[in-house]
N, C-alpha and C. Protein backbone atom coordinates (compact mmCIF):
# COMPACT_ATOMS: atom_id res chain seq x y z
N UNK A 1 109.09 54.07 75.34
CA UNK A 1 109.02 53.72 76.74
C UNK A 1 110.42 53.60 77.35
N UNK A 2 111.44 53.14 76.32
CA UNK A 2 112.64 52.74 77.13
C UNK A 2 113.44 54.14 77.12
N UNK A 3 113.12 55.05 76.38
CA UNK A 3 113.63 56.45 76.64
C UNK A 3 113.19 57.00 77.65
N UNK A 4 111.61 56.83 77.86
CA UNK A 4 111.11 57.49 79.12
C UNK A 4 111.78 57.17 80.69
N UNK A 5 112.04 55.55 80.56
CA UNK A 5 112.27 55.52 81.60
C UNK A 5 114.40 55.54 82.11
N UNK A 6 114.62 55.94 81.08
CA UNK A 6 116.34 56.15 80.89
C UNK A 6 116.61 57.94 81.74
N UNK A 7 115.04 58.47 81.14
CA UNK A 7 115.32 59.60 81.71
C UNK A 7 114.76 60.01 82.89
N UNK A 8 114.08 59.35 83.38
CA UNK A 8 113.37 59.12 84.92
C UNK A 8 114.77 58.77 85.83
N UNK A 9 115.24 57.88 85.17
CA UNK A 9 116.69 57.45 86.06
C UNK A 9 117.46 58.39 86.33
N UNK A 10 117.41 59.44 85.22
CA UNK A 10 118.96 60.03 84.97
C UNK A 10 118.40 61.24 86.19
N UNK A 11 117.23 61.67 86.41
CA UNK A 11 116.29 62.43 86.95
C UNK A 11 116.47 62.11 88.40
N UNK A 12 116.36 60.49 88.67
CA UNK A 12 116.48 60.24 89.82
C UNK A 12 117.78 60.54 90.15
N UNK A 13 118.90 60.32 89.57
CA UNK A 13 120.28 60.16 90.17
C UNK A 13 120.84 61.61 90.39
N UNK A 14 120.15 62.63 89.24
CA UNK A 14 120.60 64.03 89.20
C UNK A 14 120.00 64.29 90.77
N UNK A 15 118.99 64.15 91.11
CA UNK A 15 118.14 64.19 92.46
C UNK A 15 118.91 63.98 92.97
N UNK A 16 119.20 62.73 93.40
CA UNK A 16 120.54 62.13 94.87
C UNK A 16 121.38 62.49 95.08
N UNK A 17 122.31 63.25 93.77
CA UNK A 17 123.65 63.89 94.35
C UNK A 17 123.27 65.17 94.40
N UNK A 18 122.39 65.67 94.32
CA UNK A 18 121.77 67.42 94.76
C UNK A 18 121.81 67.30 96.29
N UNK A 19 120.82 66.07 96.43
CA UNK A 19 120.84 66.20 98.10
C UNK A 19 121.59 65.76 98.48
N UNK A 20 122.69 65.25 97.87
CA UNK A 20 124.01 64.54 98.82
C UNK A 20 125.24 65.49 98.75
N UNK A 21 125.27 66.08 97.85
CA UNK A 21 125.84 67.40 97.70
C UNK A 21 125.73 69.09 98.16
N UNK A 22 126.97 69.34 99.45
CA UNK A 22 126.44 71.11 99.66
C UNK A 22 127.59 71.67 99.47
N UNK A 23 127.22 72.93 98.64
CA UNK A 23 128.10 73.57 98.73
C UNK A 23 127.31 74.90 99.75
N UNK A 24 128.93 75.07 100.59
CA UNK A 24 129.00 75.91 101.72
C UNK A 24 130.05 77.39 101.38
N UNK A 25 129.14 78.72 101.24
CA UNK A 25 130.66 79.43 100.33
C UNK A 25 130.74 80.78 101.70
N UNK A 26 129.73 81.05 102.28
CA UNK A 26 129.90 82.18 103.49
C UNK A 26 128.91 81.52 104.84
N UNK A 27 129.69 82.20 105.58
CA UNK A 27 128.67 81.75 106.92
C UNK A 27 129.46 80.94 107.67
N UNK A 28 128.76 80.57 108.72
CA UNK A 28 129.34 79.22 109.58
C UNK A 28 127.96 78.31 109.48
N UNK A 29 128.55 76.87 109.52
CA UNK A 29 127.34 75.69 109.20
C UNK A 29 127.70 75.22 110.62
N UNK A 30 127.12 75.09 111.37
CA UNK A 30 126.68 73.62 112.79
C UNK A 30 126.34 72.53 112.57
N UNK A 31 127.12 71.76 112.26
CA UNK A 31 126.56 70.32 112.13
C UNK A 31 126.58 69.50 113.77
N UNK A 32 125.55 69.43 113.66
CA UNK A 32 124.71 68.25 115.37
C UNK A 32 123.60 67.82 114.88
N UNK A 33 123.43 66.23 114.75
CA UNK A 33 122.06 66.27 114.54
C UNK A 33 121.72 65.66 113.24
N UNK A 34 122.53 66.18 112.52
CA UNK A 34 122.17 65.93 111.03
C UNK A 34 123.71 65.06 110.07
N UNK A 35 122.82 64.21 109.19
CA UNK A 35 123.93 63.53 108.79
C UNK A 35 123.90 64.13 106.84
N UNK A 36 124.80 64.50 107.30
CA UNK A 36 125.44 65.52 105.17
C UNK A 36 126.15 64.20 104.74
N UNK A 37 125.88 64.73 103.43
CA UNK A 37 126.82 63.75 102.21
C UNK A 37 128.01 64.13 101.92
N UNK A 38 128.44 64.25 100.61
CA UNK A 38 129.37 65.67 100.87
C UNK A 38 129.67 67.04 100.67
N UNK A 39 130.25 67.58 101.27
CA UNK A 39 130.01 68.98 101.97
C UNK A 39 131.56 69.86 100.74
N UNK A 40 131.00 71.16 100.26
CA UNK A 40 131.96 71.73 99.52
C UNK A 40 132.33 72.76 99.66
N UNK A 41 133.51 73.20 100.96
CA UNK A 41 133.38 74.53 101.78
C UNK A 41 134.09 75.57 100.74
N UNK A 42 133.82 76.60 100.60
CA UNK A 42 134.95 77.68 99.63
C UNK A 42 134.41 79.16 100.18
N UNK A 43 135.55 80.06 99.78
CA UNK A 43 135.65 81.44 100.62
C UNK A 43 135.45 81.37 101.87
N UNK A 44 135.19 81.76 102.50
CA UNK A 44 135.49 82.32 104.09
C UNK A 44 134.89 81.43 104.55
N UNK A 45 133.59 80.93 104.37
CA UNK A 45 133.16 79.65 105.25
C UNK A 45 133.81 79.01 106.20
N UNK A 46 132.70 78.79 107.76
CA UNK A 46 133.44 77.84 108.66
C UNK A 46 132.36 76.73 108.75
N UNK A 47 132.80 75.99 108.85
CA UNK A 47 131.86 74.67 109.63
C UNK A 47 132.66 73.59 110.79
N UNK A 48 131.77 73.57 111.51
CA UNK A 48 131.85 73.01 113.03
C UNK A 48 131.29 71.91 112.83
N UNK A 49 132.01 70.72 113.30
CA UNK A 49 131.36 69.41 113.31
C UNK A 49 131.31 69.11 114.86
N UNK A 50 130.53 68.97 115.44
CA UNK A 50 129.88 68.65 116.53
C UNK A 50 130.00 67.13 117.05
N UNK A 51 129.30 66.47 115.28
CA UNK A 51 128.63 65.25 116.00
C UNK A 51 128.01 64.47 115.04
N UNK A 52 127.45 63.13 114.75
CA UNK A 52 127.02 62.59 113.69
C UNK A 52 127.84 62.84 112.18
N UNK A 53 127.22 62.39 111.34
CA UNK A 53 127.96 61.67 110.35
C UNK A 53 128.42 62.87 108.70
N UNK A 54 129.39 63.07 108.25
CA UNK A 54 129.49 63.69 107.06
C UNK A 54 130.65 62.61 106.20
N UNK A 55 130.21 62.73 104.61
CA UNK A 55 130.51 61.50 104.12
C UNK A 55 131.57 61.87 103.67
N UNK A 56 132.04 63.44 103.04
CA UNK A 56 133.41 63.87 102.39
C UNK A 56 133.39 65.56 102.67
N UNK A 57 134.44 65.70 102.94
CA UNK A 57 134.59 67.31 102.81
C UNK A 57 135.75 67.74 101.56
N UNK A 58 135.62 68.76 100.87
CA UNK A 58 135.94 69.24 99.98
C UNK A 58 136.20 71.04 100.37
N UNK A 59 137.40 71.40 100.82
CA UNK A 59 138.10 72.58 101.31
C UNK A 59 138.95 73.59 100.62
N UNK A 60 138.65 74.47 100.22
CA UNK A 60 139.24 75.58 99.25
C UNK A 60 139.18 77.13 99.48
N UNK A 61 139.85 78.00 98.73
CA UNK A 61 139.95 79.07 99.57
C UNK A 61 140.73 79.48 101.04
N UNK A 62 140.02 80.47 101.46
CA UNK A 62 140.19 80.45 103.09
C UNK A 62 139.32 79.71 104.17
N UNK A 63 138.60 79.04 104.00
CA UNK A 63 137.50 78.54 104.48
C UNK A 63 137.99 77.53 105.69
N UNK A 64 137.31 76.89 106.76
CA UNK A 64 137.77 76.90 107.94
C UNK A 64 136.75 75.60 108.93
N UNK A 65 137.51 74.84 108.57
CA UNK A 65 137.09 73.00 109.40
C UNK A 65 137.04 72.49 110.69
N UNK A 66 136.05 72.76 111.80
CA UNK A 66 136.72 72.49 113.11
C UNK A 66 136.08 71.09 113.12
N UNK A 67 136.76 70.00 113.55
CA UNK A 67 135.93 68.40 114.14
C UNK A 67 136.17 68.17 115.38
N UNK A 68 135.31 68.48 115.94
CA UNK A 68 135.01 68.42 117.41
C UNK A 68 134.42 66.94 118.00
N UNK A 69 133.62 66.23 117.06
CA UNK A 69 133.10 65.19 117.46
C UNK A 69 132.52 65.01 115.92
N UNK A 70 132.40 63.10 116.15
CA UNK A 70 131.27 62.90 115.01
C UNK A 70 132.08 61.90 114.00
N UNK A 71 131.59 61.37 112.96
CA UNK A 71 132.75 60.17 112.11
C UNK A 71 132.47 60.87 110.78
N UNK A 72 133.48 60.85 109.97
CA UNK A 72 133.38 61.35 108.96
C UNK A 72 133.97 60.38 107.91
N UNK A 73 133.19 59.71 107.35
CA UNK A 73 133.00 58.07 106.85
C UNK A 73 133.89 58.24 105.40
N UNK A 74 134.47 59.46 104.34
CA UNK A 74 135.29 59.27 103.56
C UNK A 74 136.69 59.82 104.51
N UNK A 75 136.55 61.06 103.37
CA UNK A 75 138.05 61.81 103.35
C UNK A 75 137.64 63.42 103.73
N UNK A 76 138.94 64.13 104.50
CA UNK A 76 138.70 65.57 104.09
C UNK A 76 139.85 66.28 103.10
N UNK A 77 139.62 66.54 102.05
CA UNK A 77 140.53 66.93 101.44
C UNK A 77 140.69 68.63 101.34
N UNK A 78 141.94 69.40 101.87
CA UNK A 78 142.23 70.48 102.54
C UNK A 78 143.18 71.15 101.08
N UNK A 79 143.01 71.77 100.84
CA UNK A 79 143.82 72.94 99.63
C UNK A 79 143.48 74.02 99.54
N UNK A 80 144.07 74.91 98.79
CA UNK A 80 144.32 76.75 98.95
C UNK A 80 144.96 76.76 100.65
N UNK A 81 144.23 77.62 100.98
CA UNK A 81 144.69 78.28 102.65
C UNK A 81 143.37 77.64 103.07
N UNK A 82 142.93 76.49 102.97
CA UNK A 82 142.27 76.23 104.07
C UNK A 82 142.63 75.98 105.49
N UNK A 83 141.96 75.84 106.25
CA UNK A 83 142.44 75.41 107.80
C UNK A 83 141.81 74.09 108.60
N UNK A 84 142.23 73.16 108.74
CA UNK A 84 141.21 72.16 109.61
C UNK A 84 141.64 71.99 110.71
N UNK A 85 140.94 71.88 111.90
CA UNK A 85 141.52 72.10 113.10
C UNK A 85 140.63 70.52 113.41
N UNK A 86 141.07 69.34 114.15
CA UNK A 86 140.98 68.39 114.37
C UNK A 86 141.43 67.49 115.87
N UNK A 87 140.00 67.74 116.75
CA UNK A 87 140.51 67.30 117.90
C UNK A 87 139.42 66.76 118.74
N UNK A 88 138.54 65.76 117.66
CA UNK A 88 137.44 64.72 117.98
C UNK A 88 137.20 64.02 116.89
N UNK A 89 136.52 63.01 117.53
CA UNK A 89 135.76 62.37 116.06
C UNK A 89 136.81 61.35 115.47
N UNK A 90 135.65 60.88 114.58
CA UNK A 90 136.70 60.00 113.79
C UNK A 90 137.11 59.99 112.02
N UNK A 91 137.97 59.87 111.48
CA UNK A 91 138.29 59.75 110.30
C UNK A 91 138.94 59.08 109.30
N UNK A 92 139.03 58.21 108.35
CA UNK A 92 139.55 57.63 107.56
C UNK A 92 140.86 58.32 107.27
N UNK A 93 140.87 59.66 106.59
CA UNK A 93 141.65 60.11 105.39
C UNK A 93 141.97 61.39 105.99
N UNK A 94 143.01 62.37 105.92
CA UNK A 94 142.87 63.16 105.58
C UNK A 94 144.02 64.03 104.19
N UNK A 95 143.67 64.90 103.67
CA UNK A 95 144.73 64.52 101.97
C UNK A 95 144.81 66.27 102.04
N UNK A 96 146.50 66.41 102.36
CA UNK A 96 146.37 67.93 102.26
C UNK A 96 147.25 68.27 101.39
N UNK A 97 146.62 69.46 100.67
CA UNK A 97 147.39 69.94 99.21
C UNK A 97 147.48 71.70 99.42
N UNK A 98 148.51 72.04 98.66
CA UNK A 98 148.90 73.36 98.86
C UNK A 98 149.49 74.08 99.73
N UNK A 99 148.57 75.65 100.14
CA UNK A 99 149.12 76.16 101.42
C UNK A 99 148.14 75.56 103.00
N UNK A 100 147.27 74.57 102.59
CA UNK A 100 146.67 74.16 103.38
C UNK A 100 147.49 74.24 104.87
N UNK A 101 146.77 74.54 106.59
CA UNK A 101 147.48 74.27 107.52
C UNK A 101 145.95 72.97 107.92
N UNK A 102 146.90 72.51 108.48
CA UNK A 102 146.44 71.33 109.52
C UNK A 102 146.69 71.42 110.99
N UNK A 103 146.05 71.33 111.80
CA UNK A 103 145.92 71.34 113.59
C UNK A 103 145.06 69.79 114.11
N UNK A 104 146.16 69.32 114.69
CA UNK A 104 145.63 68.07 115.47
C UNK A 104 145.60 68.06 117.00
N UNK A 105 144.95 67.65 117.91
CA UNK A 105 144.76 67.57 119.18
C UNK A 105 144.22 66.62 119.61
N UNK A 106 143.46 65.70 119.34
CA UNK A 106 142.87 64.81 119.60
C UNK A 106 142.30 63.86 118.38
N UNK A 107 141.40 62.89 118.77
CA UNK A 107 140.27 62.14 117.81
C UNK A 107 141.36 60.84 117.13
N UNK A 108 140.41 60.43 116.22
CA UNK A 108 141.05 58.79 116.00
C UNK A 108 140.90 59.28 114.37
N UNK A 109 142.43 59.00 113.54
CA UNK A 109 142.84 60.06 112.17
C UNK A 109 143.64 58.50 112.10
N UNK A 110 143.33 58.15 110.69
CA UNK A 110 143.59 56.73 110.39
C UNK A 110 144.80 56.95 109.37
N UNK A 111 144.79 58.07 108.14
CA UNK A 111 146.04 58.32 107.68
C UNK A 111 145.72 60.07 107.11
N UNK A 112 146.92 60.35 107.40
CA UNK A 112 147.06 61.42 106.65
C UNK A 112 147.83 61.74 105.37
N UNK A 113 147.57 61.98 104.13
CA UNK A 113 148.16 62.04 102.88
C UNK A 113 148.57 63.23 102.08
N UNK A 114 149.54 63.39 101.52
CA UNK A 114 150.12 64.52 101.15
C UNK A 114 149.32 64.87 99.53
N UNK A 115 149.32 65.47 98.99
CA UNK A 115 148.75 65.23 97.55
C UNK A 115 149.26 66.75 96.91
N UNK A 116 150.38 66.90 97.24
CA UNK A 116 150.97 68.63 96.80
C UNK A 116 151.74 68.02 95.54
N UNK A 117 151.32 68.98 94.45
CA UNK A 117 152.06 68.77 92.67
C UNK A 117 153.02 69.41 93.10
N UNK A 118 153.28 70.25 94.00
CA UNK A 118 154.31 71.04 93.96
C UNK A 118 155.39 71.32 94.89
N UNK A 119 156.73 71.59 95.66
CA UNK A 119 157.09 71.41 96.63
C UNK A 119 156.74 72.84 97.13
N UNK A 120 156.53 72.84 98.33
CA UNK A 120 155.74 73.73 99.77
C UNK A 120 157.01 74.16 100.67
N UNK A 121 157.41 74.79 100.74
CA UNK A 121 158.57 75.01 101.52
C UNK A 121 157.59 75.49 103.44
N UNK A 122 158.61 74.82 104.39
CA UNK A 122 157.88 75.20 105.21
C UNK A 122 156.59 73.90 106.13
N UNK A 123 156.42 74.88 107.53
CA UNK A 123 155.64 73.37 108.32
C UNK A 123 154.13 74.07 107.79
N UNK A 124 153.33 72.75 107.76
CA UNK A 124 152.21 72.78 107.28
C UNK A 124 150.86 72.44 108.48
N UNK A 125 151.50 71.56 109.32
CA UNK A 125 151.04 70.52 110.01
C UNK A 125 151.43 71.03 111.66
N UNK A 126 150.62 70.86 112.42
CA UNK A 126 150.86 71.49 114.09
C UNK A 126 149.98 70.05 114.83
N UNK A 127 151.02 69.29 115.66
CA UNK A 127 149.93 67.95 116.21
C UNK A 127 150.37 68.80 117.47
N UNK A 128 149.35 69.01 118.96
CA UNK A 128 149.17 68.90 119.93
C UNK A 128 149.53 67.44 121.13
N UNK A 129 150.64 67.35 121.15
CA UNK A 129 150.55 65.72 121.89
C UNK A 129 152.15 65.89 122.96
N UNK A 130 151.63 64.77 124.00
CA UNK A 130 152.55 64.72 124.83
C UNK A 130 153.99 64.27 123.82
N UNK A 131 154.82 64.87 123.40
CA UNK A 131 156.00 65.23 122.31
C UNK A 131 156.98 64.35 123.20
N UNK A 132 156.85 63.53 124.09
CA UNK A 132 158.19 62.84 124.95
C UNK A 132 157.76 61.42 124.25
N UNK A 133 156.33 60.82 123.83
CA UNK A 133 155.74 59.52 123.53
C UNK A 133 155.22 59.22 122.42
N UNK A 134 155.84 60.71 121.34
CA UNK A 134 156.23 60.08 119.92
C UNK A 134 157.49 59.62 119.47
N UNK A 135 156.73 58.48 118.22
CA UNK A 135 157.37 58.19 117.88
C UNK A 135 157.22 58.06 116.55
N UNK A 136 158.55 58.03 115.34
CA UNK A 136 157.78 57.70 113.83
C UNK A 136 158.31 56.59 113.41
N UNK A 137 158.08 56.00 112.28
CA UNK A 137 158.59 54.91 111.90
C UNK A 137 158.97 54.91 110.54
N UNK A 138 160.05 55.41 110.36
CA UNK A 138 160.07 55.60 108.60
C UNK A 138 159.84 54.75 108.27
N UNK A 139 160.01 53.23 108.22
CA UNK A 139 160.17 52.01 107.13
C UNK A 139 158.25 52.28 106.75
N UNK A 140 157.41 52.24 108.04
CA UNK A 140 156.00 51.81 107.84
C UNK A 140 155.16 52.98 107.42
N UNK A 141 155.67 54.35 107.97
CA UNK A 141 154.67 55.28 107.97
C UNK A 141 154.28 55.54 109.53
N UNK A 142 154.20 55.18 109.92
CA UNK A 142 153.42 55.56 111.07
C UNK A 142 153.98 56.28 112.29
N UNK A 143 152.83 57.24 112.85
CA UNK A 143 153.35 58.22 113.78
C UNK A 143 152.57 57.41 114.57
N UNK A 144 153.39 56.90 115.97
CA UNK A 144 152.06 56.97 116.94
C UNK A 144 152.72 58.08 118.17
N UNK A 145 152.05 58.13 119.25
CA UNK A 145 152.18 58.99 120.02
C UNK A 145 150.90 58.94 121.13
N UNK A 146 150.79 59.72 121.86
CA UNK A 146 149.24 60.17 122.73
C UNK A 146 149.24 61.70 122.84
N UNK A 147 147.93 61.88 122.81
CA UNK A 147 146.93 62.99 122.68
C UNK A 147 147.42 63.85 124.28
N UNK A 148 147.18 64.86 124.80
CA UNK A 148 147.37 65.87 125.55
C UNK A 148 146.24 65.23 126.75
N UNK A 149 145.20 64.45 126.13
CA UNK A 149 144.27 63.94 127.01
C UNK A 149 144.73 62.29 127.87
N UNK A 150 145.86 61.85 127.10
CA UNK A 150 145.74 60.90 127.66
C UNK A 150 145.53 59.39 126.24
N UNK A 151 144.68 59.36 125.39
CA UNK A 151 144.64 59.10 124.37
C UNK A 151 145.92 58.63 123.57
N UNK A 152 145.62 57.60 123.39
CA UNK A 152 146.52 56.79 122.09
C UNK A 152 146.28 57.26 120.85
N UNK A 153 147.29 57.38 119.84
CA UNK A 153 147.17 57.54 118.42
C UNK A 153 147.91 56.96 117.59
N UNK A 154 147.88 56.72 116.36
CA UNK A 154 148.54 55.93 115.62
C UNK A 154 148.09 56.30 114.34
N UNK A 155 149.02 57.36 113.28
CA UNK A 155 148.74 57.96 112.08
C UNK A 155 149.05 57.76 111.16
N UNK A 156 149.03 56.94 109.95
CA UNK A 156 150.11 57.17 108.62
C UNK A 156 150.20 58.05 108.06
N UNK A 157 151.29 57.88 107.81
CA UNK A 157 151.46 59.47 106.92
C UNK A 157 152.10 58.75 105.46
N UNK A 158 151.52 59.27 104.69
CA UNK A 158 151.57 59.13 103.25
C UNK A 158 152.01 59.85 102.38
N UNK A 159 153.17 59.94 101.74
CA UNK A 159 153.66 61.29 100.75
C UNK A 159 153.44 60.73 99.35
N UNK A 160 152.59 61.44 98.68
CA UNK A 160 151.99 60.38 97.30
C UNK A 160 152.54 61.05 96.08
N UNK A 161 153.39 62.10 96.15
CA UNK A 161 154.39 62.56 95.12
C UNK A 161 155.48 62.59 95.24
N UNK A 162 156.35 62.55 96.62
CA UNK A 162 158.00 62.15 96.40
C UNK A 162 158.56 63.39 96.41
N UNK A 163 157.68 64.42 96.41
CA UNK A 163 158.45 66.14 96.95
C UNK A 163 159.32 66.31 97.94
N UNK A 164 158.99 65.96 99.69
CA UNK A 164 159.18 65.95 100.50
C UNK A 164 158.39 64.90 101.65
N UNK A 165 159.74 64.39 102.84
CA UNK A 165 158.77 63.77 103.43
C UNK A 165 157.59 64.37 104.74
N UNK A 166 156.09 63.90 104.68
CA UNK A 166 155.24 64.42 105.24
C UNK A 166 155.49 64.52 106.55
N UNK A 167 156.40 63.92 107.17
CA UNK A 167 157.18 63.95 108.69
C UNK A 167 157.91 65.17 108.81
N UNK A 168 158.17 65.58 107.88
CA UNK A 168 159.13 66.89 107.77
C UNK A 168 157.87 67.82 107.80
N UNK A 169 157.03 68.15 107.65
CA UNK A 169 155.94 69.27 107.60
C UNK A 169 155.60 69.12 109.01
N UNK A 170 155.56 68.60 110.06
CA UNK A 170 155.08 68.54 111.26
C UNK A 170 155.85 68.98 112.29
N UNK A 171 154.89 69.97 113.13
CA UNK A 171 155.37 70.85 113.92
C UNK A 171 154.89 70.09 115.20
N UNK A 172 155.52 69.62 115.98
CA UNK A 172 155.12 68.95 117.52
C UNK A 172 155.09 69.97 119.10
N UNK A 173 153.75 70.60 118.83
CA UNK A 173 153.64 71.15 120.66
C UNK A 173 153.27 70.49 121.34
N UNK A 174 153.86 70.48 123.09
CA UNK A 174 153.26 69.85 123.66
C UNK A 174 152.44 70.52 124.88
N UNK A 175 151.97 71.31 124.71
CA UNK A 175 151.54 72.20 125.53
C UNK A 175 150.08 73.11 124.76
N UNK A 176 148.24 73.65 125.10
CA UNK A 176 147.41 73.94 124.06
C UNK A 176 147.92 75.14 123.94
N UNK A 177 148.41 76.04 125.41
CA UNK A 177 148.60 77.34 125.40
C UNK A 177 149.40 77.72 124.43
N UNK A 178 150.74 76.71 124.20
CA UNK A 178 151.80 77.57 123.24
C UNK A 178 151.35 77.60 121.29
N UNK A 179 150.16 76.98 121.09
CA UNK A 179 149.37 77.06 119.72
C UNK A 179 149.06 78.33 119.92
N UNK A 180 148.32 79.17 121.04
CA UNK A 180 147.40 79.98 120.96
C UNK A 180 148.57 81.32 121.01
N UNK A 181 149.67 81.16 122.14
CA UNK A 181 150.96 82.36 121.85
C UNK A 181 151.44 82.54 120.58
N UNK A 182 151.31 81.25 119.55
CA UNK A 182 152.41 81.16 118.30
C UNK A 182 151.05 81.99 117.46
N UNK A 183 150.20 81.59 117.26
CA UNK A 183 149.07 82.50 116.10
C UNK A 183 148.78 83.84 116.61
N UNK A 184 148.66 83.72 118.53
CA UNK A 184 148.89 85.64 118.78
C UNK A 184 149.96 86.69 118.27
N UNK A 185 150.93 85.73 117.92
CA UNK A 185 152.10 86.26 117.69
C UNK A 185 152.12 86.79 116.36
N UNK A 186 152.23 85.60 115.07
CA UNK A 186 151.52 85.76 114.15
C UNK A 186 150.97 87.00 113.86
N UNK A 187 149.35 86.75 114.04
CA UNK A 187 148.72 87.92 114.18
C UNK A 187 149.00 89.58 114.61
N UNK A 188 149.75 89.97 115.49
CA UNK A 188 150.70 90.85 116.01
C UNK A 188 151.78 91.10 114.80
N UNK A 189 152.17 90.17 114.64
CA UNK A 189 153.47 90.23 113.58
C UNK A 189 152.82 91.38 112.03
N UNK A 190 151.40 90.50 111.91
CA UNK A 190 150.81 91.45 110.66
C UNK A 190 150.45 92.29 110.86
N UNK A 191 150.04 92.63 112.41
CA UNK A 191 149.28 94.23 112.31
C UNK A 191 150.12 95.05 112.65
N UNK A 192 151.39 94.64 112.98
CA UNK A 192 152.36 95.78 113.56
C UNK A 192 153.24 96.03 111.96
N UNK A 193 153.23 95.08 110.71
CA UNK A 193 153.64 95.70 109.61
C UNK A 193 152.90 95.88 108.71
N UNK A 194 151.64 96.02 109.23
CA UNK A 194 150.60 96.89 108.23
C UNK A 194 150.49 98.45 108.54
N UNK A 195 150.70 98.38 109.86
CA UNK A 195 150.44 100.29 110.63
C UNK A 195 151.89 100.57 110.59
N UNK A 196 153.21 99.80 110.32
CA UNK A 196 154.12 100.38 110.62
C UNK A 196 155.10 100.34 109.74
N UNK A 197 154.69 100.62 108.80
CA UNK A 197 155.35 100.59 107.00
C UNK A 197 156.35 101.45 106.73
N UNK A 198 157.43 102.07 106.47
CA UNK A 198 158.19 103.26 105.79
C UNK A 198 157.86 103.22 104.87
């Protein structure tokens, strides 16, 4: 009997993290509406957060994070070439490793943490904010500043290996248009030395 019911348990618990667990590997996911556990994006995958609740995100590959709205009650942790673009909502954590990029514009981001084994040469990080009403604070960590909307912020930044400091990875625009000239550019930059090779 006490075996039977050891494995009823183990049955139940294998159950709970199935459904608390997604992995997301192609497509785009819409989250409105619905509250996920945590979410495990890889290859090309995008997901849009709208709104309501996701408990952890887990980011790899090329795969592609927009938070538009909604609380996201752990962490998002960002590595390979992922992308999270972040400009609603709310968040505890966010922990970026690798060639990960990061985009901020808005929303309430409680700390941000570095977690790279390795040193990254190069900006990683693009915040959107009126750039005259930041400020950082080496002794504490903290960036505060305001949002393009008007909005207060106040960020830690956390470097949890001693590579480089995470203030140094941050690129400050203050303007949305000049994000969208710098990646047109970008973009342009690769297709004009893919067709135009010797």
């Amino acid at each position: 009997m006490k075996k039977l019911l050891i494995f009823f348990w183990a049955v139940l618990c294998c159950h709970n993290l199935a459904i608390n667990a997604t992995t997301i590997t192609n497509g785009v996911l819409n989250i409105d509406g619905e509250d996920y556990g945590q979410l495990y994006v890889r290859n090309d995958a995008v997901v849009n957060v709208l709104g309501d609740t996701v408990s952890t995100f887990y980011l790899g590959d090329n795969s592609s994070l927009y938070v538009i709205d909604g609380t996201i009650t752990g962490s998002i942790l960002a590595s390979d070439q992922s992308r999270v673009n972040f400009s609603g909502g709310f968040i505890d954590e966010i922990l970026v490793n690798r060639e990960c990029e990061l985009q901020l514009s808005g929303g309430a981001i409680h700390t941000i943490k570095s977690v790279w084994y390795e040193y990254k040469p190069g900006k990683m990080i693009t915040i959107n904010c009126d750039t005259s009403k930041t400020q950082y604070n080496i002794t504490d960590g903290i960036l505060k500043g305001e949002w393009l909307n008007g909005e207060s912020f106040a960020i830690q930044l956390i470097d949890t290996h001693g590579f480089s400091n995470l203030y140094e990875k941050i690129t400050f625009i203050a303007e949305p248009g000049s994000l969208l000239l710098i990646t047109s550019g970008f973009f342009y930059q690769k297709m004009f030395n893919r067709y135009h090779t010797t």
